[in-house]
N, C-alpha and C. Protein backbone atom coordinates (compact mmCIF):
# COMPACT_ATOMS: atom_id res chain seq x y z
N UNK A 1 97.93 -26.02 -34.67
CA UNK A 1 98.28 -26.92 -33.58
C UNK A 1 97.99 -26.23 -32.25
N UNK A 2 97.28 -27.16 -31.59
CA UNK A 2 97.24 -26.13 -30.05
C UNK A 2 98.53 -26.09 -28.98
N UNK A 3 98.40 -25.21 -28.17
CA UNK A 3 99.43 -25.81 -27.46
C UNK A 3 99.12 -26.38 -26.09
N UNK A 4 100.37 -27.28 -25.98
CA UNK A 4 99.80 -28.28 -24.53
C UNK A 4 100.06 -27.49 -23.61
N UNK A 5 99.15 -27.74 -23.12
CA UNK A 5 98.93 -27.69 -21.55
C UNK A 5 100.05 -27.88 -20.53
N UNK A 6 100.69 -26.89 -19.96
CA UNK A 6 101.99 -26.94 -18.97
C UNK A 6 101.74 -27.96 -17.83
N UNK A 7 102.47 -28.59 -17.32
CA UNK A 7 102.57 -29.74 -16.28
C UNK A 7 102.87 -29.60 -15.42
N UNK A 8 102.76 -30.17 -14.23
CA UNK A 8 103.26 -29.53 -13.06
C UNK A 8 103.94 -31.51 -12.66
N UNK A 9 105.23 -31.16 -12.39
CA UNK A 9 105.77 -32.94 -12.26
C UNK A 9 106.71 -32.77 -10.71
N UNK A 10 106.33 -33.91 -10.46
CA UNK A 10 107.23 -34.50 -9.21
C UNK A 10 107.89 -35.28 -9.53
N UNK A 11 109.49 -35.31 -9.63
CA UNK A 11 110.17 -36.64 -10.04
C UNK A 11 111.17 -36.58 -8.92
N UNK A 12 111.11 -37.91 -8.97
CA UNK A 12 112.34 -38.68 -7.84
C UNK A 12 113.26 -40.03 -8.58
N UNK A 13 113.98 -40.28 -8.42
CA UNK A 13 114.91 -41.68 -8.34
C UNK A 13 114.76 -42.56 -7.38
N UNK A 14 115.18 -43.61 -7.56
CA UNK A 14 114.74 -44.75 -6.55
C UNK A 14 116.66 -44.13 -4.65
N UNK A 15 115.68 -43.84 -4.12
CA UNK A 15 116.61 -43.22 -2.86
C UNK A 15 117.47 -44.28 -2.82
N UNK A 16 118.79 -43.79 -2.42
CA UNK A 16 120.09 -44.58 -2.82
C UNK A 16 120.10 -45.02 -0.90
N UNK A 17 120.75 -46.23 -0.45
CA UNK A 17 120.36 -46.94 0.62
C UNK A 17 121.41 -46.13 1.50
N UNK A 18 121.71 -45.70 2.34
CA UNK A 18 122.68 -44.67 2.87
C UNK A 18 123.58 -45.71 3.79
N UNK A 19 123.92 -47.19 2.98
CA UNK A 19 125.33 -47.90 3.55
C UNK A 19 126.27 -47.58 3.23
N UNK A 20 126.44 -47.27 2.13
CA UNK A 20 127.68 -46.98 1.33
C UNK A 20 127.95 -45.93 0.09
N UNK A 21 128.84 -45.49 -0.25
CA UNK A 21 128.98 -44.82 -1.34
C UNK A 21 128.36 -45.20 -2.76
N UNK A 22 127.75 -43.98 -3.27
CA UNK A 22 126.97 -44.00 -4.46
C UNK A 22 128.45 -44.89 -5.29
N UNK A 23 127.72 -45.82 -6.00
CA UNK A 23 128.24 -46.23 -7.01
C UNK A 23 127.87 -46.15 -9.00
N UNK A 24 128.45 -46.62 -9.59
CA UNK A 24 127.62 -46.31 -11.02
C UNK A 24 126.58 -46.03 -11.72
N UNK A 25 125.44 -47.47 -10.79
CA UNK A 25 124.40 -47.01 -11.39
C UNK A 25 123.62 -46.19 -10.80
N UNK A 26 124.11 -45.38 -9.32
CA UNK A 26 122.86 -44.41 -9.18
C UNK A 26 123.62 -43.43 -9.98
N UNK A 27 124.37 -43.02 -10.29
CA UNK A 27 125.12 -41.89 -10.68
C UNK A 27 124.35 -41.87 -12.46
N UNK A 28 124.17 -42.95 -13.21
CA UNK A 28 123.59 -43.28 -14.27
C UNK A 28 122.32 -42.70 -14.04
N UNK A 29 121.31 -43.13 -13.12
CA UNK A 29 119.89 -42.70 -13.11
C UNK A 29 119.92 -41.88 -13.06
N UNK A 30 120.82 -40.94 -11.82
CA UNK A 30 120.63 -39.33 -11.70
C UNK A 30 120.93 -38.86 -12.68
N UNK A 31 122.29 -38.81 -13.85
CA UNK A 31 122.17 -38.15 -15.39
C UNK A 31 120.88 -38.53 -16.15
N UNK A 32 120.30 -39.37 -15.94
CA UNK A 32 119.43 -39.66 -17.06
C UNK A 32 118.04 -39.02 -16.49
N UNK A 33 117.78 -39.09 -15.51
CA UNK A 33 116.50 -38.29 -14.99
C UNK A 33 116.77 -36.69 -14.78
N UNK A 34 117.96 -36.55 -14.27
CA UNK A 34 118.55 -34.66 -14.46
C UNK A 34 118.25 -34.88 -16.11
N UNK A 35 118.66 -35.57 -17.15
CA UNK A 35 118.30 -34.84 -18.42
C UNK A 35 116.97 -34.94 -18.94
N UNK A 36 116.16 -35.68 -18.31
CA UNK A 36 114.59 -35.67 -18.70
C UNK A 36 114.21 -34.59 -17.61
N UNK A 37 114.51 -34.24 -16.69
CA UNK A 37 114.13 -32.91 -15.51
C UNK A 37 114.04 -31.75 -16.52
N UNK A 38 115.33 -31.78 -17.34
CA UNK A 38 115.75 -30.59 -17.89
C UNK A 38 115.00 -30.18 -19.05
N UNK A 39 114.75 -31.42 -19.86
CA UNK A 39 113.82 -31.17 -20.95
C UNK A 39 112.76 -30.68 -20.89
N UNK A 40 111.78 -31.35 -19.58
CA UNK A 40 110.69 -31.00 -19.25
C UNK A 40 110.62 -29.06 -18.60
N UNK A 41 111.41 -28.67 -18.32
CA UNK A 41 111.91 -27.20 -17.95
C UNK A 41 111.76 -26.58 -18.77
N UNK A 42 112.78 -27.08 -20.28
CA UNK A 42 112.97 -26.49 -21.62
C UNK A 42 111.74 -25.76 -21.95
N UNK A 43 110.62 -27.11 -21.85
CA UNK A 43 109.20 -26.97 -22.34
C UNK A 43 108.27 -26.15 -21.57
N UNK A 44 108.97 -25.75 -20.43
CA UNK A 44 107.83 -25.12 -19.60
C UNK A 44 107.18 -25.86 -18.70
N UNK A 45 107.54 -26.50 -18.58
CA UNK A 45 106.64 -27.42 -17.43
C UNK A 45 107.85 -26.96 -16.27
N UNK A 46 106.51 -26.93 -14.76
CA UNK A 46 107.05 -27.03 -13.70
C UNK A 46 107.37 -28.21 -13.28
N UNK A 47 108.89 -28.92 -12.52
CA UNK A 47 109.06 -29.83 -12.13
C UNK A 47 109.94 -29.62 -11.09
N UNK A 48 109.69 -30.47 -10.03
CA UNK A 48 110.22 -30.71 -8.50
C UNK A 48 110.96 -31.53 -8.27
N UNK A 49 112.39 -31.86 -8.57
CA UNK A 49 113.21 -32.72 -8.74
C UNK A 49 113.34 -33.06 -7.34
N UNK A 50 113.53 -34.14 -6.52
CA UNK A 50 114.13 -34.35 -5.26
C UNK A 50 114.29 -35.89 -4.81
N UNK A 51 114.80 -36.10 -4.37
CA UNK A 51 115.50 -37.20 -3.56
C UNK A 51 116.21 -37.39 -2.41
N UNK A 52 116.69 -38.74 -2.05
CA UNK A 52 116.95 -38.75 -0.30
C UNK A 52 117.54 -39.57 -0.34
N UNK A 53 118.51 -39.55 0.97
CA UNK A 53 119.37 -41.40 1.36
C UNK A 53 118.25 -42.02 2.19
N UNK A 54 117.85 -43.09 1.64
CA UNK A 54 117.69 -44.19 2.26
C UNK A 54 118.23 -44.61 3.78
N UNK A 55 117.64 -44.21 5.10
CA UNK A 55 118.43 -43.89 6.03
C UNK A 55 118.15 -45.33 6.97
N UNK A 56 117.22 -46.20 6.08
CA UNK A 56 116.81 -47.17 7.47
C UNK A 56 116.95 -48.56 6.61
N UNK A 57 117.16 -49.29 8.01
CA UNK A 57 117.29 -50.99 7.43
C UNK A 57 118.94 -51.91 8.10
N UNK A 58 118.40 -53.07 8.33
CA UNK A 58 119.65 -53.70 8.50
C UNK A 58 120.89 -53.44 8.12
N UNK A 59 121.03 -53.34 6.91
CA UNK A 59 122.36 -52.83 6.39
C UNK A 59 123.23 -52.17 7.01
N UNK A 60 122.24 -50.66 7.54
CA UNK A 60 123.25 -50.01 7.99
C UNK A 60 123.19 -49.62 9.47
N UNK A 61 122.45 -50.81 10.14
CA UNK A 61 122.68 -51.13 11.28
C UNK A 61 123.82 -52.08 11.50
N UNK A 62 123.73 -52.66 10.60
CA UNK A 62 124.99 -54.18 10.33
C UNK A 62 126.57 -52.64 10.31
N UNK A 63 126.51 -52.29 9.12
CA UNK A 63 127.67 -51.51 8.89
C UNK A 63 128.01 -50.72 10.11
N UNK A 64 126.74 -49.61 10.73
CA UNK A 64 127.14 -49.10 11.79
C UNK A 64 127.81 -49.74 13.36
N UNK A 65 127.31 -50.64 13.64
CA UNK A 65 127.96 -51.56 14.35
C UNK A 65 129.37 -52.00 14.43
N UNK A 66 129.37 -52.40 12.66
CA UNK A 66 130.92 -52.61 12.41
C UNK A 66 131.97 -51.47 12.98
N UNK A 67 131.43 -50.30 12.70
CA UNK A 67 132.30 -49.46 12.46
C UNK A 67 132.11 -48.41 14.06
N UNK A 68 131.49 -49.13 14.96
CA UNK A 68 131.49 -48.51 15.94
C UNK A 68 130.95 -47.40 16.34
N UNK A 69 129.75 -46.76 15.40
CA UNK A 69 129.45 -45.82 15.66
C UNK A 69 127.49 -45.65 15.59
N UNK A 70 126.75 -44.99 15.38
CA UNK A 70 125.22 -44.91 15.84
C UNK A 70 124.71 -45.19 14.00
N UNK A 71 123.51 -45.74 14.32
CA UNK A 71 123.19 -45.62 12.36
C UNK A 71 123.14 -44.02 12.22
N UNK A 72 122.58 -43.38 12.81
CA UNK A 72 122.75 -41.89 12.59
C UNK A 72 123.49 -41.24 11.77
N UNK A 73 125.30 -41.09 12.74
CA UNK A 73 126.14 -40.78 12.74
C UNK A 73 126.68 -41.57 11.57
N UNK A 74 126.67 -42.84 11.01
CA UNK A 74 126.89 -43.55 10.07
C UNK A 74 126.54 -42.74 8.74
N UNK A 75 124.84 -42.94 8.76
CA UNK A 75 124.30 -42.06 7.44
C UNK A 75 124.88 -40.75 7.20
N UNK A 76 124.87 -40.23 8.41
CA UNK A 76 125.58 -38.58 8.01
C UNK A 76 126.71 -38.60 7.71
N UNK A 77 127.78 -39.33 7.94
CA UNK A 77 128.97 -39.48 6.45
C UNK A 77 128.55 -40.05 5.81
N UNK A 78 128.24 -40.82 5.67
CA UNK A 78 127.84 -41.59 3.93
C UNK A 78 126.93 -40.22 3.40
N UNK A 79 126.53 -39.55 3.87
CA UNK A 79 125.17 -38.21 3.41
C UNK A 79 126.14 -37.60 2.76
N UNK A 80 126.91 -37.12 3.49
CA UNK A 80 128.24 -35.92 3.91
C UNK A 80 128.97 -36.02 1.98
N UNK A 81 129.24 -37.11 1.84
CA UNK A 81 130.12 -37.70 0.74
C UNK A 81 129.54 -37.51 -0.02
N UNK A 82 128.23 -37.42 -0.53
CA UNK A 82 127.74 -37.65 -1.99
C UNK A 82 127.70 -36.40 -2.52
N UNK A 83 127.53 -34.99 -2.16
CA UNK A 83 127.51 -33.87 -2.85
C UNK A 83 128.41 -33.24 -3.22
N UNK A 84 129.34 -33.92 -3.78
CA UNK A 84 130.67 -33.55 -4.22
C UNK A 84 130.63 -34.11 -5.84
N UNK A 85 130.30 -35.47 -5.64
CA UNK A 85 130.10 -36.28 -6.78
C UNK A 85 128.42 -36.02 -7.76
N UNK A 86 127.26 -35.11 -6.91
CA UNK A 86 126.41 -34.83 -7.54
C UNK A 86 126.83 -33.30 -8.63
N UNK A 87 127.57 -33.02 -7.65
CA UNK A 87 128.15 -31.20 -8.34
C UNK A 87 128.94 -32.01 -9.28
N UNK A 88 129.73 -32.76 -9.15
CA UNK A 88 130.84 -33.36 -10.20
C UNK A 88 130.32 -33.50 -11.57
N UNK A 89 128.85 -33.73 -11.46
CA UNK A 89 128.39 -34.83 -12.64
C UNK A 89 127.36 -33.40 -13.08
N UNK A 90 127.13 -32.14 -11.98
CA UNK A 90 125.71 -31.21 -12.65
C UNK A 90 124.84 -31.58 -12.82
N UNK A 91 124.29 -32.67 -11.13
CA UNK A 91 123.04 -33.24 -11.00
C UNK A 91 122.53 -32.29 -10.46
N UNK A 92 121.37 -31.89 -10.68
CA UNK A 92 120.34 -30.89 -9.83
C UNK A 92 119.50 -30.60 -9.17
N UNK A 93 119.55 -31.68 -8.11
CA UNK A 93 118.16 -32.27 -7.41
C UNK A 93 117.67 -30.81 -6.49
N UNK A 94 116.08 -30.77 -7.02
CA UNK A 94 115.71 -29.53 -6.03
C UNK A 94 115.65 -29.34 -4.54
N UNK A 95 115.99 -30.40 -3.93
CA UNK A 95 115.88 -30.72 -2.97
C UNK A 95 116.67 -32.28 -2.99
N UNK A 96 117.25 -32.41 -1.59
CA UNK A 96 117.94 -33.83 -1.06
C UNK A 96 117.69 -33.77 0.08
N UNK A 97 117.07 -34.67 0.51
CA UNK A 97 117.29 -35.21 1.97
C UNK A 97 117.41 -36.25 2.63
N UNK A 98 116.48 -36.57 3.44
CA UNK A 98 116.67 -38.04 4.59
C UNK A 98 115.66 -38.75 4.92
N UNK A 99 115.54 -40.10 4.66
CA UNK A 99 114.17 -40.93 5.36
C UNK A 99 114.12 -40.66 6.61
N UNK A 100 115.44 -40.67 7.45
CA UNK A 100 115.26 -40.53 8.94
C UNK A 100 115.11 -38.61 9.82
N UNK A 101 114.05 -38.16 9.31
CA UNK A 101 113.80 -37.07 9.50
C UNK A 101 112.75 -36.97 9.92
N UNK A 102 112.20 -36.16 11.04
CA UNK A 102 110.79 -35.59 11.75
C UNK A 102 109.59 -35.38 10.83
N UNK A 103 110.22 -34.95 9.60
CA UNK A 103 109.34 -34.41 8.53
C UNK A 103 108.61 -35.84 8.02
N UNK A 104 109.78 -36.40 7.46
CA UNK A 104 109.52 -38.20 6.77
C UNK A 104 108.53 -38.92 7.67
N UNK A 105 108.64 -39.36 9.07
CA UNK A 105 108.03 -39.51 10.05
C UNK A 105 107.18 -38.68 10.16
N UNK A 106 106.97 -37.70 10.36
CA UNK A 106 104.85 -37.46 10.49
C UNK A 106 104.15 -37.28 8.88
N UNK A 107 104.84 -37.68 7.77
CA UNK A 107 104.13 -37.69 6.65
C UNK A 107 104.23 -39.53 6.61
N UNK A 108 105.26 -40.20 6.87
CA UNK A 108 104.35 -41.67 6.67
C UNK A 108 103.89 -42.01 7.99
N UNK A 109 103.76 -41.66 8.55
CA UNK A 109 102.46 -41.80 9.66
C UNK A 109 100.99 -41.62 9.36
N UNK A 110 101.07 -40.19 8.97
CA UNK A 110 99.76 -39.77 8.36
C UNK A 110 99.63 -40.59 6.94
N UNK A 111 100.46 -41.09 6.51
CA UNK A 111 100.17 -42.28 5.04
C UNK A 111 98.87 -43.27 5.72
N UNK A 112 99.78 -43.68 6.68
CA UNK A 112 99.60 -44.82 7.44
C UNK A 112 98.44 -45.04 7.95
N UNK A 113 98.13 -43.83 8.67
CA UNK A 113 96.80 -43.34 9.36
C UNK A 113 95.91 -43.61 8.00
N UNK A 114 95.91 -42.79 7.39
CA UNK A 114 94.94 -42.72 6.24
C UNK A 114 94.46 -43.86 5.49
N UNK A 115 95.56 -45.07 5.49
CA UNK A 115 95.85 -46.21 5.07
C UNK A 115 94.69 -47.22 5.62
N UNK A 116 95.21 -47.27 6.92
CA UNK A 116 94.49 -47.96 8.26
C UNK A 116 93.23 -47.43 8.18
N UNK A 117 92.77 -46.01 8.21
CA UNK A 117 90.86 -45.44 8.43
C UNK A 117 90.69 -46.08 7.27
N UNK A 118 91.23 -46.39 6.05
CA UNK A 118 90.39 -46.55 4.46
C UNK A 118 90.00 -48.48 4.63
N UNK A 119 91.04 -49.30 5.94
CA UNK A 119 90.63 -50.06 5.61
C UNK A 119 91.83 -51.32 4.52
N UNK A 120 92.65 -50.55 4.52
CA UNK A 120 93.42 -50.90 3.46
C UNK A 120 94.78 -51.92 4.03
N UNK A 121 95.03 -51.70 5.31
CA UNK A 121 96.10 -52.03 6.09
C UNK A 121 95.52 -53.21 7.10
N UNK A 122 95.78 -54.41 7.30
CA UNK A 122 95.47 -55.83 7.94
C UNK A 122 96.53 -55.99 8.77
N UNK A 123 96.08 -56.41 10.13
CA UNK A 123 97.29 -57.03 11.49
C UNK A 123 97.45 -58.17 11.31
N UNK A 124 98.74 -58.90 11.79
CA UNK A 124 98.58 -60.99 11.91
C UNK A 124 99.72 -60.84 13.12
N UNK A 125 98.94 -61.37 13.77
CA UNK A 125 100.61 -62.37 14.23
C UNK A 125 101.68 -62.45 13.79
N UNK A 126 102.85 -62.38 14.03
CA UNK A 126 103.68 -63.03 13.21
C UNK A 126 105.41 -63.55 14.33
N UNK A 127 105.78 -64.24 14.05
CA UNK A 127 106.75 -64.82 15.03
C UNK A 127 108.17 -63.83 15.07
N UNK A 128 109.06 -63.44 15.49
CA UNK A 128 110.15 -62.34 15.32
C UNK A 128 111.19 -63.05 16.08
N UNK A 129 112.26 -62.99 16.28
CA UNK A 129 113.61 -63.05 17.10
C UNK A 129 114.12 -61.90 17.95
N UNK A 130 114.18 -61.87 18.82
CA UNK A 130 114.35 -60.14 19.73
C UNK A 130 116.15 -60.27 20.57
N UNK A 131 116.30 -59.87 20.31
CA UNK A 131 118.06 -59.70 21.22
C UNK A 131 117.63 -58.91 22.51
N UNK A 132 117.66 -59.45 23.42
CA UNK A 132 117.26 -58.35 24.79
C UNK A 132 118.31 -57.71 25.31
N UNK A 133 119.50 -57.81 24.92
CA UNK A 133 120.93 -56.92 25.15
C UNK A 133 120.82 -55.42 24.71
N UNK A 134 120.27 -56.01 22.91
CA UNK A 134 119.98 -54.59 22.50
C UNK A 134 118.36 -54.02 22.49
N UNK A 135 117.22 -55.14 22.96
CA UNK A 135 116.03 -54.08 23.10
C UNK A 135 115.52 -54.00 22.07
N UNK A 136 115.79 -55.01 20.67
CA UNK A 136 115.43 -54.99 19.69
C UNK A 136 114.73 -55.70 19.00
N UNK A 137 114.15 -56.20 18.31
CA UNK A 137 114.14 -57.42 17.37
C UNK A 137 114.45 -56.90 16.44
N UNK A 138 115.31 -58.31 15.33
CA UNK A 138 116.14 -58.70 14.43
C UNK A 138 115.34 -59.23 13.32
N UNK A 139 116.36 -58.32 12.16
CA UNK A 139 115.79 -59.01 10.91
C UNK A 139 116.57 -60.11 10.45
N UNK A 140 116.02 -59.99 9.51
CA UNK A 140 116.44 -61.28 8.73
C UNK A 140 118.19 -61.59 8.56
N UNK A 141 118.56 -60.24 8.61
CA UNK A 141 120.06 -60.51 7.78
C UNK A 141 120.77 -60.60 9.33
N UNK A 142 119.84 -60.50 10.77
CA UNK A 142 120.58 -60.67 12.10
C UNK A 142 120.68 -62.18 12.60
N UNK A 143 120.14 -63.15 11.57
CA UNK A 143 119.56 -64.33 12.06
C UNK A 143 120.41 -65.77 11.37
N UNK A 144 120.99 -66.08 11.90
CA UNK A 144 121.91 -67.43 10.67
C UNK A 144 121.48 -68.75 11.12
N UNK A 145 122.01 -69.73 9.84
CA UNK A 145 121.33 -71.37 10.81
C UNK A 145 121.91 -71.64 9.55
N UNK A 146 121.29 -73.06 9.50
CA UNK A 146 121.75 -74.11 8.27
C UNK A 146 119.97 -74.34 7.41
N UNK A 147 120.78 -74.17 6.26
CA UNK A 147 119.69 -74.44 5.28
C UNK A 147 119.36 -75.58 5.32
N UNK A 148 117.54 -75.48 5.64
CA UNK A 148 116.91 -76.98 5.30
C UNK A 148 116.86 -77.64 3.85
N UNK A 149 117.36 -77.13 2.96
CA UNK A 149 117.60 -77.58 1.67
C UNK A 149 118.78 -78.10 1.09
N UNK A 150 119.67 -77.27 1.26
CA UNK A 150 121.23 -77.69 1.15
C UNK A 150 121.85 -78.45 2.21
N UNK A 151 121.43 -77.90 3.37
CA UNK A 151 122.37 -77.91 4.20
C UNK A 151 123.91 -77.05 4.99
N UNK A 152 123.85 -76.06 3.83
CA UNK A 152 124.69 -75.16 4.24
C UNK A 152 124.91 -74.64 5.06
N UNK A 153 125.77 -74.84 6.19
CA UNK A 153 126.00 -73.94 7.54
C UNK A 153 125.36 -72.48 7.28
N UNK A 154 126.03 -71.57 8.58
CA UNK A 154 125.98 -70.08 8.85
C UNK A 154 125.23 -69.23 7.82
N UNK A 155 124.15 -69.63 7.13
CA UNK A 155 123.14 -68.74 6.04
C UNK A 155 122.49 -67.88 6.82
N UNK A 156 122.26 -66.67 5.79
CA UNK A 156 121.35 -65.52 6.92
C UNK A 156 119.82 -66.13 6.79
N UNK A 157 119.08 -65.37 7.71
CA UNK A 157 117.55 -66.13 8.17
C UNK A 157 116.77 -65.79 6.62
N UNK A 158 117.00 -65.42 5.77
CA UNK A 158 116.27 -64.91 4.49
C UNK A 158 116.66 -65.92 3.52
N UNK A 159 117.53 -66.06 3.32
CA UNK A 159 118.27 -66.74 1.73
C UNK A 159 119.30 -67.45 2.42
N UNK A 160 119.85 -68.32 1.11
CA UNK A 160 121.03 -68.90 1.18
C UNK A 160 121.42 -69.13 -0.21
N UNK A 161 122.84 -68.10 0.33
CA UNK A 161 123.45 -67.81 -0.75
C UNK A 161 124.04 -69.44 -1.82
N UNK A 162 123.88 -70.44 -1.50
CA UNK A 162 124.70 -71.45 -2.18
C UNK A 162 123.46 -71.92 -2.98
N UNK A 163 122.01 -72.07 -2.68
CA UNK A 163 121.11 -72.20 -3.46
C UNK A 163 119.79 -71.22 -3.79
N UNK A 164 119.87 -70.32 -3.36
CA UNK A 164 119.22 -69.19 -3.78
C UNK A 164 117.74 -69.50 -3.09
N UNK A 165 117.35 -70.30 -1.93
CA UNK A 165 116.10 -70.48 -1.19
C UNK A 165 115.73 -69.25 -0.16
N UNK A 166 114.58 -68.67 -0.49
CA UNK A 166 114.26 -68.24 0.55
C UNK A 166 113.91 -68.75 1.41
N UNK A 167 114.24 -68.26 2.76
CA UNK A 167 113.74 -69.02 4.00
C UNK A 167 112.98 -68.26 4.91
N UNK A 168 112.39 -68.88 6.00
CA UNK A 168 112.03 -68.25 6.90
C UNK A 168 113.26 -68.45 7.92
N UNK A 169 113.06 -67.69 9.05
CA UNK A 169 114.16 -67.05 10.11
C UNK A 169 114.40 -68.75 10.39
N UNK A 170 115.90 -69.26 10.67
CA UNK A 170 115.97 -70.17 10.80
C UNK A 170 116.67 -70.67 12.44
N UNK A 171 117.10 -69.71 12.95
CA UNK A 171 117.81 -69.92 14.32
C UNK A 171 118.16 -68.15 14.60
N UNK A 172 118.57 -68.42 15.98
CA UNK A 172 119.55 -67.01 16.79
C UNK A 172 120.42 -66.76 15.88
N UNK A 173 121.15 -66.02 15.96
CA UNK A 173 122.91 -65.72 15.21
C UNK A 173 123.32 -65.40 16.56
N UNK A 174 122.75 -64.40 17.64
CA UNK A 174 123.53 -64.02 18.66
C UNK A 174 122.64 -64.87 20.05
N UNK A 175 121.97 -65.98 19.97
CA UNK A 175 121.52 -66.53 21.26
C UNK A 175 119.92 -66.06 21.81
N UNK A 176 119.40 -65.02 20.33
CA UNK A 176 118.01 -64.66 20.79
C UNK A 176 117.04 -65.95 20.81
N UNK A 177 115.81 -65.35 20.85
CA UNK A 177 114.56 -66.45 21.04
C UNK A 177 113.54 -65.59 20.44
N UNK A 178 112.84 -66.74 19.57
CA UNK A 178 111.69 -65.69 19.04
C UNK A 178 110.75 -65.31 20.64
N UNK A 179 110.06 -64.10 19.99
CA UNK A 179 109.39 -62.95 21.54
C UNK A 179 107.89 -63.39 20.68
């Protein structure tokens, strides 16, 4: 029998969204990929375990808001909390970090770049809602109205929860105007 050829592996988990506390099932993936990490070790193969919070998106602009404080400052407790419960369980990620990092930012840039020279990346138009209080435009989950299907009052600009329609942005929630 010959022997195989050693591997060299990059594995990750799907990055946990940095609103809230890890719940079951990331805690599930991370045992189950820490024990395929480990096997692959057993065997000799090199592997690069690592993962990150999920540092961007409505969510935890929505949450940070709530709670009065910067999405930043938000993620970094929710960050703060989880390595207690990774040691708990003898998860072993070779690395953890952050979408919202200098590093993350000039590597999907340069994605991006590379993306755009190949040709691969297309512009459109597209219509948005902007809050000029905050200097922003708003996604989907900033935007409420009544479903043209149901009829359901206060639905966010994406879905509605009483019939499961996606929508397009359907009104302000806070008095914006599409920009």
């Amino acid at each position: 029998m010959t022997p195989q050829k050693k591997r060299n592996l990059f594995v990750t988990t799907a990055l946990p969204y940095a609103n809230g506390p890890f719940h079951f099932g990331h805690i599930m993936e991370y045992i189950q990929a820490d024990i395929w990490v480990r096997h692959e070790r057993m065997c000799g193969n090199t592997v690069h375990f690592v993962c990150a919070d999920d540092a961007h998106g409505a969510p935890i602009m929505i949450a940070a808001h709530k709670k009065g404080v910067s999405p930043q400052a938000f993620v970094a407790e929710i960050s703060a909390s989880r390595r207690h419960l990774l040691d708990d369980f003898h998860i072993s990620f070779d690395n953890w970090h952050c979408t919202d990092t200098p590093e993350n930012t000039e590597l999907s840039q340069e994605i991006y770049r590379r993306l755009k020279a190949a040709g691969l990346i297309y512009t459109k138009d597209i219509e948005q809602f902007y809050d000029e209080s905050k200097g922003m435009f708003l996604a989907d989950r900033f935007i409420k109205g009544t479903c043209p299907k149901c009829g359901a009052p206060d639905q966010y600009g994406d879905s509605c929860e009483l019939d499961a329609l996606l929508l397009q942005a359907l009104g302000p929630a806070h008095g914006c105007v599409p920009a």
